[in-house]
N, C-alpha and C. Protein backbone atom coordinates (compact mmCIF):
# COMPACT_ATOMS: atom_id res chain seq x y z
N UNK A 1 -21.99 58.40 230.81
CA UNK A 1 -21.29 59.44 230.08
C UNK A 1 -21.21 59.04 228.61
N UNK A 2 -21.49 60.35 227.67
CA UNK A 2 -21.43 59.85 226.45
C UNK A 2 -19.86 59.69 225.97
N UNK A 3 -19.47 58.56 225.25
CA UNK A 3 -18.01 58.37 224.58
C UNK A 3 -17.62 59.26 223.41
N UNK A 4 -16.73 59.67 223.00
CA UNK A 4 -16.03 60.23 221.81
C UNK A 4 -16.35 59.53 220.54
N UNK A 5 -16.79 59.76 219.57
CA UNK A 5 -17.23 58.95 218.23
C UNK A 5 -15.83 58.24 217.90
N UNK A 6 -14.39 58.72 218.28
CA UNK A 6 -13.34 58.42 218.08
C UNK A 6 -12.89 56.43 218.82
N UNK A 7 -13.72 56.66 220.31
CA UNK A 7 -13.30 56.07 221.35
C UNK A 7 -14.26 54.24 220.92
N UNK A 8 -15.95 55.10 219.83
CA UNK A 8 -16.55 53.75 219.90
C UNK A 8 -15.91 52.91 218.97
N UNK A 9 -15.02 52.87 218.40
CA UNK A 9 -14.75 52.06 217.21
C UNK A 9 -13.66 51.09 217.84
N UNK A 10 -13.95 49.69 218.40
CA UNK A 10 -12.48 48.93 218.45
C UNK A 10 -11.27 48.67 218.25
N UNK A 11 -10.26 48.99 218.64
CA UNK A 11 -8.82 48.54 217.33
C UNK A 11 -8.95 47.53 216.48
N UNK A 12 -8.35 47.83 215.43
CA UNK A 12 -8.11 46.78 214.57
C UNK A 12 -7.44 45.97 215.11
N UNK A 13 -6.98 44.17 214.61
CA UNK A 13 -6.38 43.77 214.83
C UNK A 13 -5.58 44.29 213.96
N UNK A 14 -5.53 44.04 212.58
CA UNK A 14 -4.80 43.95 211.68
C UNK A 14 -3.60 45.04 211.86
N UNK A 15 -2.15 44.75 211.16
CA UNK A 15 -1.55 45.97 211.52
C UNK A 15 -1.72 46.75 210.85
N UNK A 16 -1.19 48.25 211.36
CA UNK A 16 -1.48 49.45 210.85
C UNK A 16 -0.22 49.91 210.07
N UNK A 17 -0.71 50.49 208.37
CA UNK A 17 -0.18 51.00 207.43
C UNK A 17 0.62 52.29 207.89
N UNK A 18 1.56 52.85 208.25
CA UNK A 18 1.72 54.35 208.19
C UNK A 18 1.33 55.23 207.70
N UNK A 19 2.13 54.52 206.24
CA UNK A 19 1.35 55.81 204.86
C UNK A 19 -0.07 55.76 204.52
N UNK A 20 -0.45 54.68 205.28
CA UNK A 20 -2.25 54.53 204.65
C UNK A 20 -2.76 55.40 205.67
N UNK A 21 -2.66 55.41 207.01
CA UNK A 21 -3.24 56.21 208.15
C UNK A 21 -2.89 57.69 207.66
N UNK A 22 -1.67 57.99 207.24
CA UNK A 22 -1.29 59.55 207.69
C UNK A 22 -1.93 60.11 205.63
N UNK A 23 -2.27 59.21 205.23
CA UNK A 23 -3.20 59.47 204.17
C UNK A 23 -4.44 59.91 204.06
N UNK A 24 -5.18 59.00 205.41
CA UNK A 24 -6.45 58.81 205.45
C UNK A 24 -7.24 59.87 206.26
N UNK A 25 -6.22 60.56 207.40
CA UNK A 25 -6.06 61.61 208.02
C UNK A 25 -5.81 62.92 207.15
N UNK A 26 -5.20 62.88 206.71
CA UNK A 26 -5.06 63.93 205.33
C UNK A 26 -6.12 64.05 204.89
N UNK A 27 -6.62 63.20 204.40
CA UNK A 27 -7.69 63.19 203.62
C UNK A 27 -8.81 63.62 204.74
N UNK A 28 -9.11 62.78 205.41
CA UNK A 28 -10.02 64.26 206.48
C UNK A 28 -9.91 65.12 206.82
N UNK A 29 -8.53 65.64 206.66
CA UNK A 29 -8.80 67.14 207.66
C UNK A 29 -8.74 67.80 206.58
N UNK A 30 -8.85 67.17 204.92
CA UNK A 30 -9.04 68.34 203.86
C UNK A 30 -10.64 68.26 204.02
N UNK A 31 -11.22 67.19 203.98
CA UNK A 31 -13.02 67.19 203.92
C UNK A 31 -13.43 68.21 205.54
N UNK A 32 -12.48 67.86 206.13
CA UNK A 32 -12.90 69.01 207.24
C UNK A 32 -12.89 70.57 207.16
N UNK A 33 -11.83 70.24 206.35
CA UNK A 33 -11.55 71.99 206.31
C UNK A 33 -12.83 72.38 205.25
N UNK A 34 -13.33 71.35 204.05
CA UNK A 34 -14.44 72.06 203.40
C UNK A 34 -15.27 72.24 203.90
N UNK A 35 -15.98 71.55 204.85
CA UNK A 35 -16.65 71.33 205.43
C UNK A 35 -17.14 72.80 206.50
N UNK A 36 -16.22 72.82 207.42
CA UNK A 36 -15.99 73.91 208.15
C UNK A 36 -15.96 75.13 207.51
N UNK A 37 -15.30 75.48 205.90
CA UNK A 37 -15.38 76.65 205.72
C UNK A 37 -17.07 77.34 205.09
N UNK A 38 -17.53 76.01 204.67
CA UNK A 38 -18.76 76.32 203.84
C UNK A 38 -19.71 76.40 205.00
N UNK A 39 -19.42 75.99 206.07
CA UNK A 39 -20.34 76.49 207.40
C UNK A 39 -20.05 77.52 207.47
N UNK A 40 -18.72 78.20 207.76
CA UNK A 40 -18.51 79.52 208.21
C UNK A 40 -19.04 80.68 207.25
N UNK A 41 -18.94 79.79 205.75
CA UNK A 41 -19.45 80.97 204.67
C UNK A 41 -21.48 81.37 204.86
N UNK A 42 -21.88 80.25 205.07
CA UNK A 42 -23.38 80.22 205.75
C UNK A 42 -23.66 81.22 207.03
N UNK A 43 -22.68 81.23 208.08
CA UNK A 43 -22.43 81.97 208.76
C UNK A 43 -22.21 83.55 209.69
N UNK A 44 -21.40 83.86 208.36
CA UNK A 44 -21.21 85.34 208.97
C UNK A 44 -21.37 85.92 207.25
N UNK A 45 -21.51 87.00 208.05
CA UNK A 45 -21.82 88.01 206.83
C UNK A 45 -20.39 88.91 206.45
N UNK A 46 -20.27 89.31 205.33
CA UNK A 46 -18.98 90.05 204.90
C UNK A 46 -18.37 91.10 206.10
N UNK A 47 -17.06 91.00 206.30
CA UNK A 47 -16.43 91.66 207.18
C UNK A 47 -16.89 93.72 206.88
N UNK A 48 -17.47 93.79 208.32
CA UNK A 48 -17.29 95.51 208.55
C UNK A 48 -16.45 96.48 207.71
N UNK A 49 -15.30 95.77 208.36
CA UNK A 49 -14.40 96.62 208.13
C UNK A 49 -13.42 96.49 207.06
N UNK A 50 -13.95 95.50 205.89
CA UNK A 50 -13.29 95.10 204.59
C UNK A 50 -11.89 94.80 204.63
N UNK A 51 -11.35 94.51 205.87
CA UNK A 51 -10.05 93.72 206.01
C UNK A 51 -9.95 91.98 205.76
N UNK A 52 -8.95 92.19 205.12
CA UNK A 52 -8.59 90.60 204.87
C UNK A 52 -7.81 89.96 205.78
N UNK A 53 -7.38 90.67 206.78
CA UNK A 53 -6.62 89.95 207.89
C UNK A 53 -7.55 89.36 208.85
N UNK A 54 -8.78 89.46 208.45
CA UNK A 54 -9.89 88.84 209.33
C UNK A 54 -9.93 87.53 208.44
N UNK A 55 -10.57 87.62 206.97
CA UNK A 55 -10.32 86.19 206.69
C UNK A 55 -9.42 85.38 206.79
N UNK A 56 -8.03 85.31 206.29
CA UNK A 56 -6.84 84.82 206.69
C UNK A 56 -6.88 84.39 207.70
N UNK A 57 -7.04 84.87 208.86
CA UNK A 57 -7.00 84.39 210.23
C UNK A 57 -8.20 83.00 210.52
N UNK A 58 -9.02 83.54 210.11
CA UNK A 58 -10.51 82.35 210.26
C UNK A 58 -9.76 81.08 209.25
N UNK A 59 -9.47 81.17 208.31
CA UNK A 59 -8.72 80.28 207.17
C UNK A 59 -7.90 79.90 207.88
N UNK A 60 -6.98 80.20 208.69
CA UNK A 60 -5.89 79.43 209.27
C UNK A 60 -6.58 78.59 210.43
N UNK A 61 -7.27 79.39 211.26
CA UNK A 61 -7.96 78.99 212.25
C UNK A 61 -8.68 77.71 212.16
N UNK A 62 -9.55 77.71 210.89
CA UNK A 62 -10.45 76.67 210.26
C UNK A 62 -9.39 75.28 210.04
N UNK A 63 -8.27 75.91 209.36
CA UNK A 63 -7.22 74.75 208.93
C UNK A 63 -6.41 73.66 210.42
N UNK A 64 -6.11 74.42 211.85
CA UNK A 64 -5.72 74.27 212.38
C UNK A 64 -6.69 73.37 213.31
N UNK A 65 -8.26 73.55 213.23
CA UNK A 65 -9.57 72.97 214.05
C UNK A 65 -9.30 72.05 212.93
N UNK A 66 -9.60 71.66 211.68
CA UNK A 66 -9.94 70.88 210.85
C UNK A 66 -8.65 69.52 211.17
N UNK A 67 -7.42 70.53 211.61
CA UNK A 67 -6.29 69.31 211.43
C UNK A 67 -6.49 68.91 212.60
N UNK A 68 -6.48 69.10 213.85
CA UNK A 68 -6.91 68.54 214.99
C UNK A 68 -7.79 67.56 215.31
N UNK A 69 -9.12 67.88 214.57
CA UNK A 69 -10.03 66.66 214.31
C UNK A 69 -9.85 66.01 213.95
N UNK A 70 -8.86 65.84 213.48
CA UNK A 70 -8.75 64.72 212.00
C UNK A 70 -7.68 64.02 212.77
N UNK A 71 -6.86 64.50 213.56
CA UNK A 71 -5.69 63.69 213.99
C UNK A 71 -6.31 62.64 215.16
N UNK A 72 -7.75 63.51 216.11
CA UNK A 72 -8.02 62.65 216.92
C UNK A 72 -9.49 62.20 216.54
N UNK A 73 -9.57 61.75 214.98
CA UNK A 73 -10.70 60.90 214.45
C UNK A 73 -12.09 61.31 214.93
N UNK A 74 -12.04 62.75 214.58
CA UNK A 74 -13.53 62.92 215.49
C UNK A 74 -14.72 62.75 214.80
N UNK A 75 -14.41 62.78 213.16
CA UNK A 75 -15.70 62.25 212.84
C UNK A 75 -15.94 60.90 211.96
N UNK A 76 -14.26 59.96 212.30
CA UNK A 76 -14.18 58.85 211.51
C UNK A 76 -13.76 58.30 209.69
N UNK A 77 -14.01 59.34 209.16
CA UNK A 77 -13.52 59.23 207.63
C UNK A 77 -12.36 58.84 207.81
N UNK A 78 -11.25 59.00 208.55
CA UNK A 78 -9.76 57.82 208.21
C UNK A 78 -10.07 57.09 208.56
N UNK A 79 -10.53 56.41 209.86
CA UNK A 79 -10.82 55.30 210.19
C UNK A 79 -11.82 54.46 208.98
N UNK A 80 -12.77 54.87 208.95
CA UNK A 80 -13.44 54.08 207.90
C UNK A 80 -12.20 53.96 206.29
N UNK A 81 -12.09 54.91 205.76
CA UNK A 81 -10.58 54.93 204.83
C UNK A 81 -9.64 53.63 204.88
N UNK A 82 -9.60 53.67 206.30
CA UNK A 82 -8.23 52.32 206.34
C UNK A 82 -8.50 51.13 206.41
N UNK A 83 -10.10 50.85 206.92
CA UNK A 83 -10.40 49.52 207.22
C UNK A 83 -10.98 49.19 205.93
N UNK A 84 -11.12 50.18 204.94
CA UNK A 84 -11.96 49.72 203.22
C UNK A 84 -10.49 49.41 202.52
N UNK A 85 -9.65 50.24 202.79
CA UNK A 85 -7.83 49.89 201.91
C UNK A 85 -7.21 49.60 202.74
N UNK A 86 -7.11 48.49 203.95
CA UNK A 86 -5.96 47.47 205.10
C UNK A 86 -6.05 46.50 203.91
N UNK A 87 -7.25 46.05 203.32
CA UNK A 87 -6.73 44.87 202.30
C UNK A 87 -6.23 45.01 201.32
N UNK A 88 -6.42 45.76 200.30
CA UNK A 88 -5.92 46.81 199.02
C UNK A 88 -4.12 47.14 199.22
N UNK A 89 -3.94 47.43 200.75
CA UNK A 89 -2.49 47.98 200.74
C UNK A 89 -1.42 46.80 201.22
N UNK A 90 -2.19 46.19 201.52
CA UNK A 90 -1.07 44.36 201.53
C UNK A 90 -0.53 44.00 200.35
């Protein structure tokens, strides 16, 4: 069975920062959310029916997938983040 990109990375020993993690997480699920929206803009073509309650919704939607990933490290940018600044934040 293939593992979670989250699952291959070992624990650190070292201990873990709070504010450096819930930073580093931040900081991905904003590169996620760009990420994700400039796919979605590649994507679909301008709404039918020229409502904006369709974008809004995808925008929240996007924000809510983006923060999720990011909380369970799915594509690693905090993780890598904390193990380049664990020494920097001592």
């Amino acid at each position: 069975m293939i593992q979670p990109v989250s699952s291959s990375h070992p624990p650190s020993a070292a201990p873990v920062n709070p504010e450096l993690r819930k930073a580093a997480i931040a900081f991905e699920a904003v590169m996620l959310r760009q990420l994700i929206g400039e796919m979605r803009k590649g994507a679909l073509a301008d709404d039918i029916y020229g409502s904006s309650a369709n974008s809004t919704y995808r925008e929240l939607a996007d924000a809510r997938t983006a923060d999720a990933l990011a909380q369970r490290g799915a594509i690693g940018i905090a993780a890598m983040i904390e193990r380049q600044l664990q020494g920097e934040a001592k």
